[in-house]
Every structure is written in structure tokens, then in C-alpha cells.
C-alpha atoms as a PDB file:
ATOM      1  CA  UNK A   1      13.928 -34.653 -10.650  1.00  0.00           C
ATOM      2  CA  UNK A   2      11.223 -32.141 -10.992  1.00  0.00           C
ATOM      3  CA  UNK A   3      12.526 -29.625  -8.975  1.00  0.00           C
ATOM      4  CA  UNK A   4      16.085 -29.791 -10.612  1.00  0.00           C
ATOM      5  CA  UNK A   5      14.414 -29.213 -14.256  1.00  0.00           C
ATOM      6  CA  UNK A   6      12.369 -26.400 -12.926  1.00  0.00           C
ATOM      7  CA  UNK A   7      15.107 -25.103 -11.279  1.00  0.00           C
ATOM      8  CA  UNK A   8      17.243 -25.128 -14.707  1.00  0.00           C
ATOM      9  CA  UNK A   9      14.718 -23.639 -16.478  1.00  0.00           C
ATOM     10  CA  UNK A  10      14.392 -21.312 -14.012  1.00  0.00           C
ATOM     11  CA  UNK A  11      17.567 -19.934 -14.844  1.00  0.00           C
ATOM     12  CA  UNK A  12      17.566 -20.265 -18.285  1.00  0.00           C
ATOM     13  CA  UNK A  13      14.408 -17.745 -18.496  1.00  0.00           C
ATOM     14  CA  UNK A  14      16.257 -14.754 -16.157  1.00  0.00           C
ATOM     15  CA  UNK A  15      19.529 -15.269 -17.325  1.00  0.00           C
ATOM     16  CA  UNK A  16      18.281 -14.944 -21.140  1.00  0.00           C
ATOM     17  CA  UNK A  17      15.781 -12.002 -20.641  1.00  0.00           C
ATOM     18  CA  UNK A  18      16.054  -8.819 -23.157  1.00  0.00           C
ATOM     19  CA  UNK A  19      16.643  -7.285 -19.913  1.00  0.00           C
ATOM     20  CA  UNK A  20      20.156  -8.872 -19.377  1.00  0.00           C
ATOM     21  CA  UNK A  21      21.086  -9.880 -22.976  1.00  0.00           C
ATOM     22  CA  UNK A  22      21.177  -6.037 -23.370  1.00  0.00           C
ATOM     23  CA  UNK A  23      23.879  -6.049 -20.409  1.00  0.00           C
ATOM     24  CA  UNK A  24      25.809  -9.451 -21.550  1.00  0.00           C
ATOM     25  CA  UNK A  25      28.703  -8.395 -18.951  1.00  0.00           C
ATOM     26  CA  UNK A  26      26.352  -9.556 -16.532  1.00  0.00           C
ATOM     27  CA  UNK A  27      27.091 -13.330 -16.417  1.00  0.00           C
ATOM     28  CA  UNK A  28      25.011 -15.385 -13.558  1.00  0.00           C
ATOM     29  CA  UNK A  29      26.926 -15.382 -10.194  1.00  0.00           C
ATOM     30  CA  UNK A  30      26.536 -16.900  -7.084  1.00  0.00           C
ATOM     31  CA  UNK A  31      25.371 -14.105  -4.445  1.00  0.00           C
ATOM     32  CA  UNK A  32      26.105 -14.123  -0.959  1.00  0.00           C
ATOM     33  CA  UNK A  33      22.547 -14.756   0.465  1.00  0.00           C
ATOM     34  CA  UNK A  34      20.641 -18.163  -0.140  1.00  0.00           C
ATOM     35  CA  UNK A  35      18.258 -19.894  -2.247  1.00  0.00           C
ATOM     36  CA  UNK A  36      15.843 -21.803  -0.164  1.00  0.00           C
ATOM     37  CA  UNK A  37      12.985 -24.127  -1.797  1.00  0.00           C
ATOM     38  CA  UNK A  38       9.316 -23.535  -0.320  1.00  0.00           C
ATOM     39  CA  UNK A  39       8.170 -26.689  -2.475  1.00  0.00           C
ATOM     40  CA  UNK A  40       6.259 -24.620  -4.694  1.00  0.00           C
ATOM     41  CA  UNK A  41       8.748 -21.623  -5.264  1.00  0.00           C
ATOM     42  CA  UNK A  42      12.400 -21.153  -4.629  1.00  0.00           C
ATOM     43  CA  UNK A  43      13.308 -17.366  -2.695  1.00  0.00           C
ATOM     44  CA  UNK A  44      15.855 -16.051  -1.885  1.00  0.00           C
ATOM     45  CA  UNK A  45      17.477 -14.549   1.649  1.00  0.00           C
ATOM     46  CA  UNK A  46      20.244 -12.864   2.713  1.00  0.00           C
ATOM     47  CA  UNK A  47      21.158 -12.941   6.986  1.00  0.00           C
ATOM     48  CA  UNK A  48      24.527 -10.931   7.901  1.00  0.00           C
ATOM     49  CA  UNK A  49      25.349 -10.676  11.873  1.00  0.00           C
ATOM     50  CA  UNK A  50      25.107 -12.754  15.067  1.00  0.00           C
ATOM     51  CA  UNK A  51      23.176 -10.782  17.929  1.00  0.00           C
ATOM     52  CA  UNK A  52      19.377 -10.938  18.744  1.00  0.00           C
ATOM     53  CA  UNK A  53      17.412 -10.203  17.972  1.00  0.00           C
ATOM     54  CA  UNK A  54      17.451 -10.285  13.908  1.00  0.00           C
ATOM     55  CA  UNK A  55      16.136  -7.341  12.428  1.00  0.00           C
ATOM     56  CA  UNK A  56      14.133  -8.418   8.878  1.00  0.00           C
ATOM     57  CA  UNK A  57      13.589  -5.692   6.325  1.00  0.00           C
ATOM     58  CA  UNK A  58      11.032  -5.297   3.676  1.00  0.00           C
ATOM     59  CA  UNK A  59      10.997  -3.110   1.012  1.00  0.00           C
ATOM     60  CA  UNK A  60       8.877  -1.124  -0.764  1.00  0.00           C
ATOM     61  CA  UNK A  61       6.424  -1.870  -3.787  1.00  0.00           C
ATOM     62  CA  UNK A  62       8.354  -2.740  -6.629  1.00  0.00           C
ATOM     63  CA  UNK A  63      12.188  -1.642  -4.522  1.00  0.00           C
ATOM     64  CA  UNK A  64      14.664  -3.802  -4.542  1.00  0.00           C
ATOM     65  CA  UNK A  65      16.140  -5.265  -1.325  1.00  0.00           C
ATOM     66  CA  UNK A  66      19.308  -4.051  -2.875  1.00  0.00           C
ATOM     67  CA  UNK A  67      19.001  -0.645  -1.713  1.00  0.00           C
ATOM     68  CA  UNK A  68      18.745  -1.840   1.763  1.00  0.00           C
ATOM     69  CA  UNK A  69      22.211  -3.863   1.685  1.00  0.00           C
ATOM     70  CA  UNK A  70      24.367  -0.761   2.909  1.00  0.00           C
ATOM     71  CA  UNK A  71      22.042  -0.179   5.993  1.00  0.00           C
ATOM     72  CA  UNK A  72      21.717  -3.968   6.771  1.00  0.00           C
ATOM     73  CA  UNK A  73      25.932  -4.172   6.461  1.00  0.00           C
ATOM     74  CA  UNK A  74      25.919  -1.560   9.080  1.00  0.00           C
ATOM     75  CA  UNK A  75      22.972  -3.023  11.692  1.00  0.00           C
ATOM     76  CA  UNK A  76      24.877  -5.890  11.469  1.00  0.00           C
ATOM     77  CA  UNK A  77      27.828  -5.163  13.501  1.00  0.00           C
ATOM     78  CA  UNK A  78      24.976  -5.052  16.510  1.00  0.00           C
ATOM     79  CA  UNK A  79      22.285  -7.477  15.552  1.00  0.00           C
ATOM     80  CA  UNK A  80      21.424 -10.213  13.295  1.00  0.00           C
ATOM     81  CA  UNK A  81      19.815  -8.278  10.130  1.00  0.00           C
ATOM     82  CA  UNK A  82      17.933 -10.631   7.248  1.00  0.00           C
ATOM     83  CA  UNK A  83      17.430  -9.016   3.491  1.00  0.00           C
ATOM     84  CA  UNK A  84      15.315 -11.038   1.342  1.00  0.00           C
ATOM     85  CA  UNK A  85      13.383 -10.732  -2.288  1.00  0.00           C
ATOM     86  CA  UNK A  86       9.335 -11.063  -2.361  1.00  0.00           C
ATOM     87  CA  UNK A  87       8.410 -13.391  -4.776  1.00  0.00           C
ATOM     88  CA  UNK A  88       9.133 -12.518  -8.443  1.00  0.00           C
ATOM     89  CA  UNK A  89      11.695 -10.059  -6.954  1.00  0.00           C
ATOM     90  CA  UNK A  90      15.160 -10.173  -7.518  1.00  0.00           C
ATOM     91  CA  UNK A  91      16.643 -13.913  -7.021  1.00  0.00           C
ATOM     92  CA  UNK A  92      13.259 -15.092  -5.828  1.00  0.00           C
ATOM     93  CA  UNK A  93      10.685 -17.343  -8.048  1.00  0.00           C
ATOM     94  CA  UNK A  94       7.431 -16.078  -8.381  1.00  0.00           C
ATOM     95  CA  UNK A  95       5.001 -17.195  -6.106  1.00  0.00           C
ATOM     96  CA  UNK A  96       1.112 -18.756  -6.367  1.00  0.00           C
ATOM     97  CA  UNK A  97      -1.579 -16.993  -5.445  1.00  0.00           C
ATOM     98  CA  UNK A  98      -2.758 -13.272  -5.103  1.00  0.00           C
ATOM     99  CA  UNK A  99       0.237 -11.214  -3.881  1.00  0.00           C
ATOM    100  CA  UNK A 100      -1.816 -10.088  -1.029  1.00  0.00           C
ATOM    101  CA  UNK A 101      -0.276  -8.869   1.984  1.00  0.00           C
ATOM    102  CA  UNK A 102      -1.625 -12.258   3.772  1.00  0.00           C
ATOM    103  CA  UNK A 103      -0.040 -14.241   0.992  1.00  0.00           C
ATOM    104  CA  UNK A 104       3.465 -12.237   1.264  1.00  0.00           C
ATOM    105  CA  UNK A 105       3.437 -12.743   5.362  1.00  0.00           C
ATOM    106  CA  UNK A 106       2.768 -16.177   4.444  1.00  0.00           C
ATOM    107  CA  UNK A 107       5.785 -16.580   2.386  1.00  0.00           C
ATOM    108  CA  UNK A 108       8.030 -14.796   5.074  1.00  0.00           C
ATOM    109  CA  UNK A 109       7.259 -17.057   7.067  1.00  0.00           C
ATOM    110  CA  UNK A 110       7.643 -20.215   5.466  1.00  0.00           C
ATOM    111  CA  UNK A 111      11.056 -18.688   4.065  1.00  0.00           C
ATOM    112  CA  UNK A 112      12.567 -17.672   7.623  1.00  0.00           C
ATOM    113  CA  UNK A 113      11.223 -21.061   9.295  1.00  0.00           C
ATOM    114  CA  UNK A 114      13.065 -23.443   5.994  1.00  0.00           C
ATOM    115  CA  UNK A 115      15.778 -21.046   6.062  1.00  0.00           C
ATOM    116  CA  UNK A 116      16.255 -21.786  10.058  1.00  0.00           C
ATOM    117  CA  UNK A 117      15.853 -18.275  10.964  1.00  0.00           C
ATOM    118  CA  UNK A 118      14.759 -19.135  14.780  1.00  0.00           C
ATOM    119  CA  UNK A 119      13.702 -14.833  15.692  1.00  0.00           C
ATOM    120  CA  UNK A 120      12.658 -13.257  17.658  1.00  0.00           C
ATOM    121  CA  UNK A 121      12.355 -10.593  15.322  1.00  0.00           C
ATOM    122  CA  UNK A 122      12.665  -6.877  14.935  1.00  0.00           C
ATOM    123  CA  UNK A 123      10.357  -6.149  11.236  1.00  0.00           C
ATOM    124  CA  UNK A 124      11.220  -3.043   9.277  1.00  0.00           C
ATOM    125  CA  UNK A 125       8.558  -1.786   6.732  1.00  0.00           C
ATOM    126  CA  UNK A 126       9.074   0.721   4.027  1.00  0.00           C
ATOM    127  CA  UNK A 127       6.049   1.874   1.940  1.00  0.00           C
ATOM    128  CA  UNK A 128       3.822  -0.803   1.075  1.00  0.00           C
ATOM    129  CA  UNK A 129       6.853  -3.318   3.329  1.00  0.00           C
ATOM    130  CA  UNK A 130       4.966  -1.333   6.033  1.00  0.00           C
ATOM    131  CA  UNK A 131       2.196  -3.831   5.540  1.00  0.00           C
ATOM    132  CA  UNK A 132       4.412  -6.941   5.965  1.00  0.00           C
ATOM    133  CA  UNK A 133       5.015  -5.278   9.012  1.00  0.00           C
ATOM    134  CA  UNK A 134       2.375  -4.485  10.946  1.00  0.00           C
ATOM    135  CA  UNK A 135       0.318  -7.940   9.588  1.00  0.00           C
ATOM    136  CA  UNK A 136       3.851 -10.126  10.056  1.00  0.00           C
ATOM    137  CA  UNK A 137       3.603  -8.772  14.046  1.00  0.00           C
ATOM    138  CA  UNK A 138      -0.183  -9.231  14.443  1.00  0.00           C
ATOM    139  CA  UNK A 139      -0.471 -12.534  13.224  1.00  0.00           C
ATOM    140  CA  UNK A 140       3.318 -13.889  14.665  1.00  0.00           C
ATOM    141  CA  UNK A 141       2.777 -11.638  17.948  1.00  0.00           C
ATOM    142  CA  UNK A 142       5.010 -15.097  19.718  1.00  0.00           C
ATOM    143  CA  UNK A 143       8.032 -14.272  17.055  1.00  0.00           C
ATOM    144  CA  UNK A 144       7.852  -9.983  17.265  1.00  0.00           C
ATOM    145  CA  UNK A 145       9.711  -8.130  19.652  1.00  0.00           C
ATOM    146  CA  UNK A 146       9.892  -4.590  17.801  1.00  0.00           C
ATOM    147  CA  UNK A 147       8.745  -2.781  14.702  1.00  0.00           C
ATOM    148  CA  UNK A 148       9.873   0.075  12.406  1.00  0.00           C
ATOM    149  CA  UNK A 149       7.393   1.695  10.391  1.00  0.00           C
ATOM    150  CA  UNK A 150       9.410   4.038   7.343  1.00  0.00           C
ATOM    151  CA  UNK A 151       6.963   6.393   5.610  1.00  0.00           C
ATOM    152  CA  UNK A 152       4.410   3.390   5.868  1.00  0.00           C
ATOM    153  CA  UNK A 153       1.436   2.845   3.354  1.00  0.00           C
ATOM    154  CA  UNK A 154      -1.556   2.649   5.529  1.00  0.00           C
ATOM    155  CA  UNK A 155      -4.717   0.818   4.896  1.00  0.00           C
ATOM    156  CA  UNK A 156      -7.161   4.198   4.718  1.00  0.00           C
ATOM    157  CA  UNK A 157      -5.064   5.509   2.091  1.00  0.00           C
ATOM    158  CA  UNK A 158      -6.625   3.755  -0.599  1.00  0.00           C
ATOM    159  CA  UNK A 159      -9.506   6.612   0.517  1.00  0.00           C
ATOM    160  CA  UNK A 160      -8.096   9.563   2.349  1.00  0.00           C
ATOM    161  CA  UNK A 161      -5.796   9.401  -0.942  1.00  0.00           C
ATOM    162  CA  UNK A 162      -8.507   9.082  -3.503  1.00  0.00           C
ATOM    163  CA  UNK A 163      -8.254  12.661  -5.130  1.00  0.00           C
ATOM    164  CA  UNK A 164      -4.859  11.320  -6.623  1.00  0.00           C
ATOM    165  CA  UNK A 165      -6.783   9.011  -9.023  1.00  0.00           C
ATOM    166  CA  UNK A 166      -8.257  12.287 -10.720  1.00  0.00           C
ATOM    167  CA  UNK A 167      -4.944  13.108 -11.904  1.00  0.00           C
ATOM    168  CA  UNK A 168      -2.736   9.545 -12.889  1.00  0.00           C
ATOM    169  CA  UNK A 169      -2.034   9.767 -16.683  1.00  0.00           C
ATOM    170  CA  UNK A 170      -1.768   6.479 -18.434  1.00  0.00           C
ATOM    171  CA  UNK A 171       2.182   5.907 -19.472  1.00  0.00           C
ATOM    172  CA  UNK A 172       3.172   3.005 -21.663  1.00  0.00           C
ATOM    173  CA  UNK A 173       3.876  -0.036 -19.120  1.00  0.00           C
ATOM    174  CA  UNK A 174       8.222  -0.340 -19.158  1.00  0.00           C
ATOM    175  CA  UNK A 175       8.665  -4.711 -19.289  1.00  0.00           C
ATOM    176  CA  UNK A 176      12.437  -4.011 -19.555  1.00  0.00           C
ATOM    177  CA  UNK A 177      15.356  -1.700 -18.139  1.00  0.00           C
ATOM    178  CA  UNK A 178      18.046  -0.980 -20.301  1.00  0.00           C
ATOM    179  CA  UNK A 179      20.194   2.130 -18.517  1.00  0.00           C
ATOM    180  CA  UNK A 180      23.191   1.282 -16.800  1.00  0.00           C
ATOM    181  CA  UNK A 181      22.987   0.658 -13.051  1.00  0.00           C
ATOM    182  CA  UNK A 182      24.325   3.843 -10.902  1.00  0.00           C
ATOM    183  CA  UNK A 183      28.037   4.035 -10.568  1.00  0.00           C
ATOM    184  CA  UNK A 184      27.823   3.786  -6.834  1.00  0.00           C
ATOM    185  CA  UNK A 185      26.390   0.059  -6.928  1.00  0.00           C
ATOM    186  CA  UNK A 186      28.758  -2.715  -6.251  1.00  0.00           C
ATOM    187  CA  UNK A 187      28.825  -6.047  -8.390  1.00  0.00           C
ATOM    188  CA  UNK A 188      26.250  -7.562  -6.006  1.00  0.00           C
ATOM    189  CA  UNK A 189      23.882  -4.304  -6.192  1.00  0.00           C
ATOM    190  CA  UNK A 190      24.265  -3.689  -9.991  1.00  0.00           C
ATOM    191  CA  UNK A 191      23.361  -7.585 -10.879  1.00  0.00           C
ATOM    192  CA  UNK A 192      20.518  -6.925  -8.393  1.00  0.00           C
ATOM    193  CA  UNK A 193      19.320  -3.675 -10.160  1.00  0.00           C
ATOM    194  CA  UNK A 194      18.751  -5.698 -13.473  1.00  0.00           C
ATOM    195  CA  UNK A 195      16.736  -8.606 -11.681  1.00  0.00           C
ATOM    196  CA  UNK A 196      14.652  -6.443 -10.323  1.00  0.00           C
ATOM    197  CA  UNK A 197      13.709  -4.971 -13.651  1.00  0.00           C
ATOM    198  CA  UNK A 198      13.295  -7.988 -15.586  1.00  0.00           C
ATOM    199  CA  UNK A 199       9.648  -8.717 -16.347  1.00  0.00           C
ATOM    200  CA  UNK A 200       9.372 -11.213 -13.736  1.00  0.00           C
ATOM    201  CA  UNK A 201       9.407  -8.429 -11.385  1.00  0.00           C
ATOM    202  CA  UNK A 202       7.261  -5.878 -12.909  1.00  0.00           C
ATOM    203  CA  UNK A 203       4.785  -8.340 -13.004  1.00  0.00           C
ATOM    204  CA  UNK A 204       4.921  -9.041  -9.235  1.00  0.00           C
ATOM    205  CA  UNK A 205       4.808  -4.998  -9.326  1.00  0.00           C
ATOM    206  CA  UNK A 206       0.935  -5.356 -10.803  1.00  0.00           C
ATOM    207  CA  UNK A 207       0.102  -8.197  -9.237  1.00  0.00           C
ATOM    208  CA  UNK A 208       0.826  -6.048  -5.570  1.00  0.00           C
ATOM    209  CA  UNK A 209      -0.663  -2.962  -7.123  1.00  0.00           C
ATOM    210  CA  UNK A 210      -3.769  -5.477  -8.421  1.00  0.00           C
ATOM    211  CA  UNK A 211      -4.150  -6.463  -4.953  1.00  0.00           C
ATOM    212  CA  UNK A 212      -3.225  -3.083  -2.997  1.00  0.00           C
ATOM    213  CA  UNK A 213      -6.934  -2.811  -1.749  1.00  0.00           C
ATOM    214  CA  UNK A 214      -7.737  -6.425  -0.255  1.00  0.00           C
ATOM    215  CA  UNK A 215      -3.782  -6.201   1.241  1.00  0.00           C
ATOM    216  CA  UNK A 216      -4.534  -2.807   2.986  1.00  0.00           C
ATOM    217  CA  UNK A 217      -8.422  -4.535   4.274  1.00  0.00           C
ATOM    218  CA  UNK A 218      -6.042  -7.495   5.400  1.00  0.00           C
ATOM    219  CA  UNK A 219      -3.731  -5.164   7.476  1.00  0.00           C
ATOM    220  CA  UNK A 220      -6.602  -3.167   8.528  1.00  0.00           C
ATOM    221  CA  UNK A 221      -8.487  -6.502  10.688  1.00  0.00           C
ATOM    222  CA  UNK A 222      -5.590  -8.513  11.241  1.00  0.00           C
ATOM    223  CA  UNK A 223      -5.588  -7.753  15.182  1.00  0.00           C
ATOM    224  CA  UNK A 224      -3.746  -5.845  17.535  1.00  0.00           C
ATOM    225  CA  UNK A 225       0.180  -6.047  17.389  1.00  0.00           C
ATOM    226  CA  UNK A 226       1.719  -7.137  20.270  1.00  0.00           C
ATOM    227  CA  UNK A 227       2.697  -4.859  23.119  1.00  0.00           C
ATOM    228  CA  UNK A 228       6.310  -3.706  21.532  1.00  0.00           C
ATOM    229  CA  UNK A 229       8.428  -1.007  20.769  1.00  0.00           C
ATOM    230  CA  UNK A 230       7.349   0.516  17.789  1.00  0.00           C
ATOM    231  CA  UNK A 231       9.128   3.458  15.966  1.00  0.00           C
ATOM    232  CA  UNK A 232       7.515   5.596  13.163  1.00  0.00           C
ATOM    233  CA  UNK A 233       9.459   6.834  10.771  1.00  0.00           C
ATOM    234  CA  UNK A 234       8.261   9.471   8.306  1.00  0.00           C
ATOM    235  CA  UNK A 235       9.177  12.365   5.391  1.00  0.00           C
ATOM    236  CA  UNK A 236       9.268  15.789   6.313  1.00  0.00           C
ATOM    237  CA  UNK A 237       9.502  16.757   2.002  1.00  0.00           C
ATOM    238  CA  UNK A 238       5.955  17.502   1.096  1.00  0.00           C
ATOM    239  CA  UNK A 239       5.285  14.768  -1.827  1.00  0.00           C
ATOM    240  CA  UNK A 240       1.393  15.216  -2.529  1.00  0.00           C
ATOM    241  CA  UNK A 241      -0.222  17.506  -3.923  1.00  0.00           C
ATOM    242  CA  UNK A 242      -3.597  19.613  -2.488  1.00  0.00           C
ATOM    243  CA  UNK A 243      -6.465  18.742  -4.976  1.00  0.00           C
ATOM    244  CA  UNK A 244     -10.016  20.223  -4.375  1.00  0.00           C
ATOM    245  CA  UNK A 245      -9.021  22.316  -1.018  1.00  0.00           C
ATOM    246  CA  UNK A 246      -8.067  19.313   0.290  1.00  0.00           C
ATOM    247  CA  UNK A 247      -4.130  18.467   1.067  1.00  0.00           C
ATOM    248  CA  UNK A 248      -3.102  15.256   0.434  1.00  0.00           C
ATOM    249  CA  UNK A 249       0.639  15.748   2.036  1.00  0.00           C
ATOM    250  CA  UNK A 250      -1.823  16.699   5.206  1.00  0.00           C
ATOM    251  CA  UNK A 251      -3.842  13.284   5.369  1.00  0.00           C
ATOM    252  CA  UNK A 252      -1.016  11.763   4.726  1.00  0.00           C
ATOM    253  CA  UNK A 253       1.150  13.071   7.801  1.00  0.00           C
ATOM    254  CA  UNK A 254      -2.062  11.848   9.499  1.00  0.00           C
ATOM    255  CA  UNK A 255      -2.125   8.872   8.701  1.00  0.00           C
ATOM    256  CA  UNK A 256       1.187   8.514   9.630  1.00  0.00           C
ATOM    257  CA  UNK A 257       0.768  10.026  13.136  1.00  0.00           C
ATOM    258  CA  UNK A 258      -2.063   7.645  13.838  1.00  0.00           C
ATOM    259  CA  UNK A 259       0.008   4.775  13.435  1.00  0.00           C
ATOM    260  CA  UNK A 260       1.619   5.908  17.057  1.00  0.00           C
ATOM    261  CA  UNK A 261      -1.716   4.379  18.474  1.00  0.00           C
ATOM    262  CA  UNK A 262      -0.612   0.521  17.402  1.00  0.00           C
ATOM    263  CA  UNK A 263       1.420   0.149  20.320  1.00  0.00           C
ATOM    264  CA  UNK A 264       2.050   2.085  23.721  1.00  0.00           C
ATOM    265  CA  UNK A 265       5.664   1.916  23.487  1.00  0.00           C
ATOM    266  CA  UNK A 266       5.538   3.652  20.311  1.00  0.00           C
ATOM    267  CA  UNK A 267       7.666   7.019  19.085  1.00  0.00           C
ATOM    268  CA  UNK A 268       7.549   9.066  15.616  1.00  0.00           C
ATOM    269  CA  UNK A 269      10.526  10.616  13.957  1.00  0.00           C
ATOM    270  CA  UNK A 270       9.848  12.761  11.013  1.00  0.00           C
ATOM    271  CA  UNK A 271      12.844  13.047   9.300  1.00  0.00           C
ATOM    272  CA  UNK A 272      12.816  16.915   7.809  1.00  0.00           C
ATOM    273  CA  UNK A 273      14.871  16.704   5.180  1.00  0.00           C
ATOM    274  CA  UNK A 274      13.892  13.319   3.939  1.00  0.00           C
ATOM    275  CA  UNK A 275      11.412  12.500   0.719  1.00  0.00           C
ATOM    276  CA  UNK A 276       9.695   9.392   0.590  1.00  0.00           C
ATOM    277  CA  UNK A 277      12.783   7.063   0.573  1.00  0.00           C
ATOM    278  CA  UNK A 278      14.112   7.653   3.574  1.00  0.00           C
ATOM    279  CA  UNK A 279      16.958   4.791   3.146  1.00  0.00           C
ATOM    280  CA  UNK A 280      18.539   6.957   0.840  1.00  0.00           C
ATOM    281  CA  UNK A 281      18.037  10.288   1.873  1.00  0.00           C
ATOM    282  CA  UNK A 282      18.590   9.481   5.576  1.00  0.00           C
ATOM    283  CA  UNK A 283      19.797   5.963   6.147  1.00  0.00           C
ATOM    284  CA  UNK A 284      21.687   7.071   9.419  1.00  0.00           C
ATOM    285  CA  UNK A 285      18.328   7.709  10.941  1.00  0.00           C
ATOM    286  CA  UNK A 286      16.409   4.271  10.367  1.00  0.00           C
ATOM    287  CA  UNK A 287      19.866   2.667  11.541  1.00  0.00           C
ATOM    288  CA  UNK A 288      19.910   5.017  15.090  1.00  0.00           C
ATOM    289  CA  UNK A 289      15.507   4.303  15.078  1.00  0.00           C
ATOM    290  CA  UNK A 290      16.050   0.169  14.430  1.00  0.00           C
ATOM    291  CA  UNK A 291      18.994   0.076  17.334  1.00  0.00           C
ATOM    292  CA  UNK A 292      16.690   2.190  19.584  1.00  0.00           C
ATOM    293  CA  UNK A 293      13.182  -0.588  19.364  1.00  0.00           C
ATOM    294  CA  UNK A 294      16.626  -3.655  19.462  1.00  0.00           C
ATOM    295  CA  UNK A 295      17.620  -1.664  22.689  1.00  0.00           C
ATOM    296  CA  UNK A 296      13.958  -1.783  23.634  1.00  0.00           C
ATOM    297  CA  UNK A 297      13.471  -5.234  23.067  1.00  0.00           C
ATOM    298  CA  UNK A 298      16.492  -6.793  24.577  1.00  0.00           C
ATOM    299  CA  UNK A 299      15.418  -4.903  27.635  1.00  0.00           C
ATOM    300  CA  UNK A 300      11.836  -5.705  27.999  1.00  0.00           C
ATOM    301  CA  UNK A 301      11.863  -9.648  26.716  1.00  0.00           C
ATOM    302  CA  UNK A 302      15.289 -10.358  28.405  1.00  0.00           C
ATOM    303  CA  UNK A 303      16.706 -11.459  25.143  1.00  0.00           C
ATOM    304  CA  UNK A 304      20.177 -13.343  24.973  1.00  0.00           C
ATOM    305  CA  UNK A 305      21.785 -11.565  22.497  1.00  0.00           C
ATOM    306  CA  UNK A 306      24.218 -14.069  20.918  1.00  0.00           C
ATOM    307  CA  UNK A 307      22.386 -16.665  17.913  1.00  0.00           C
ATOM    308  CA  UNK A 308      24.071 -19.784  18.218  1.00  0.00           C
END
């Protein structure tokens, strides 16, 4: 009885934001993914193919999932590819706790194992999803047969990137977002774009911003990943700026080559004509780099590639 009044109220709050009362088109659908309850919050997931292993994408800090659905739609003539929202995300409740990286993994977890999402697993990380990634594979090491790593936070950043703090300016925090979705979104992805700027969402933004630092010293000591194929992904577009003599853009491309060293069976494509968001710049290229660690996988773990 509890959960079905929670659940109704649940829906009463996002479907009667400002957010989406300023888009009244937008009545609630059913999406195509599923809402699966983790006793103390309900998330949502999305799984499209058959073959193993399933390829699970997270996104980056504050993305939504949504921009991944075009890519996944594509993997998924190959291999078994599962989108789904953080918590506070999209379709997904919020969820208790610190949004650490350790309480996110947690989640996942508990979300692919209700949902009946058996693995093994391919995990793709953008940005801060880079996180999920490499802790996701440390601490499952039994459930992770490859990794992609797509312009990936890493956990020195918070230092080699310090210089940036000299130069944030404080802008007014933005609750709500009121512009039309981009013509080129379907239904599906337009609906999406509005959840994920409802205030439900930006606060899961600060919360994962809040906890950036203990997330990145989580990453940083959660163990060696597992001995698997590992592709690195990054930007050629210089992003950061050179404060003080010192260039940013150039610690960051470090950073990013040193993440080679996680595994042996690891390979780093920097895609030239790519900026940070390298699903929409060059989506053709993390599709090609995810088939290549599958590949990989099925080879060295002997994997059957049909999911009953």
C-alpha cells in the first residue's frame, strides 16, 4: 500500500513541475524501458538486443541517457546494450544517501540484478560515467568482461585541474528548462530532455558535483580492474585553457593517457575532431571502439553470445 501511494505521488510531483506545465503537450507516457523498484527507490532501465555480452552505458554528470539512445539502437543489432537513468535522473526516483560514485555502483547493481540483467558486462563511461566504470569493474571484476573509457573524468583531476577554480564565475543556479527540445529528438528523446531538467535532476546534478571529491578518492583505491580489454577514448578539440604557464588541455591529455596503464589489453583512440562529447560529435567511433573490447571479450572468456 505504501509503495503504490509513493509511487502516485511520485508522479504527481514530475508530471506537475513548472518544468512540464510550461510544455503541457507533454502528457505522461509509458516509455519503452522499465521501472524497477529497489525497495527504497524506483529507477528506471532500458535493455535493447540479444547477444553477449550486454554493453551498459553511463552518462555523464548531469547528461541524459537520452543522448545515448541512437548509439545503443545501433550496438544493438550485435550485442545486448542496457541505457538506464542515475537516480533523480530522468524516469528514475531519487536515491538515499551521498551520490558518491560507491553509492551510484551500488545502485547499478541492485538495478541490473532486480531487473534480471544476468552480464557479463561490457561498461561504457563518459565523463564523470567514467567513474561508474572503472569502480563498477573493480569491485564486480566476476561480472566485467570489457570497458570503454570516453573522455573519462579521472580521480587526480580534482588537482592537476585546480587552476580552473581561479576562474569559475558564480551564475544564477537554472531549477527549470523552458526552451523547446531540439528538432532532431524523437517523442521518447524530447519527453526525456524535460525530465532531465526538472529540479529533481539538477539536484542529483549538486549532489554528484557535492560529492565529486570523495567519488574520485573512491575510484582512486577501489583495486585493480580485472585483466580486460579496455579502450580509451578521448577529444582531440583543445577544451582547457593554459592558466599560470601551465596547460590544462596538457594534464588533461595526461591523464587520459595514463588510464592505458589499468589494464594490459588496453588501446587509446583520440578522436581529432571530437570536443568533449564524443557521442555526438563522433558516435561512429565509440560504436567501432565498444564492438572492438565485445570482439575482445567473446574471444578471451569464451562467451556464448545468445541471452536466453
Amino acid at each position: 500500500m505504501f509503495y503504490i501511494f509513493r509511487k502516485n505521488i511520485y508522479w504527481i510531483l514530475l508530471f506537475f513541475s513548472p518544468t512540464l506545465f510550461a510544455n503541457s503537450d507533454f502528457d505522461p507516457f509509458k516509455p519503452h524501458g522499465r521501472f524497477i523498484n529497489l525497495g527504497l527507490q524506483v529507477m528506471y532501465i532500458d535493455c535493447l538486443g540479444k547477444k553477449s555480452p550486454t554493453v551498459l552505458i553511463d552518462v555523464g554528470l548531469g547528461d541524459a541517457s537520452a543522448n545515448w539512445l541512437k548509439i545503443a539502437r545501433a550496438l544493438s543489432n550485435d550485442v545486448r546494450v542496457c541505457l538506464y537513468d542515475r537516480a533523480g535522473y530522468g524516469w528514475s526516483d531519487p536515491g538515499p544517501g551521498s551520490r558518491t560514485t560507491a553509492q551510484i555502483v551500488h545502485e547499478l547493481n541492485m538495478l541490473l540484478e532486480f531487473a534480471e540483467e544476468t552480464g557479463p558486462y561490457v561498461i561504457v563511461g563518459h565523463s564523470f560515467g567514467g567513474f561508474t566504470a572503472r569502480y563498477f569493474a573493480a569491485t564486480y571484476p566476476d561480472k566485467t568482461v570489457g570497458a570503454v573509457l570516453i573522455d573519462s573524468s579521472h580521480p587526480d583531476q580534482i588537482y592537476r585541474l585546480s587552476p580552473l577554480d581561479q576562474i569559475k564565475q558564480k551564475r544564477p543556479l537554472k531549477l527549470t528548462r523552458t526552451e523547446p527540445a531540439p528538432d532532431y529528438m524523437n517523442e521518447t528523446e524530447k519527453r526525456w530532455y524535460f525530465l532531465n531538467s526538472s529540479r529533481k535532476a539538477t539536484f542529483a546534478q549538486m549532489e554528484e558535483l557535492r560529492s565529486f571529491k570523495e567519488s574520485a578518492y573512491q575510484v582512486k583505491h577501489s583495486g585493480p580492474l580485472p585483466d580486460i580489454p579496455l579502450a580509451v577514448l578521448s577529444r582531440g578539440k583543445n577544451q582547457l585553457p593554459e592558466i599560470n604557464g601551465v596547460s590544462l588541455e596538457k594534464e588533461w591529455r595526461d591523464m587520459q593517457k595514463s588510464l592505458l596503464s589499468l589494464s594490459k589489453q588496453s588501446w587509446q583512440s583520440i578522436i581529432k575532431e571530437s570536443g568533449h562529447r564524443i557521442y555526438l560529435d563522433a558516435p561512429d567511433e565509440i560504436i567501432k571502439n565498444v564492438l572492438k573490447v565485445v570482439s575482445h571479450a567473446r574471444e578471451k572468456s569464451d562467451i556464448d553470445s545468445t541471452i536466453n
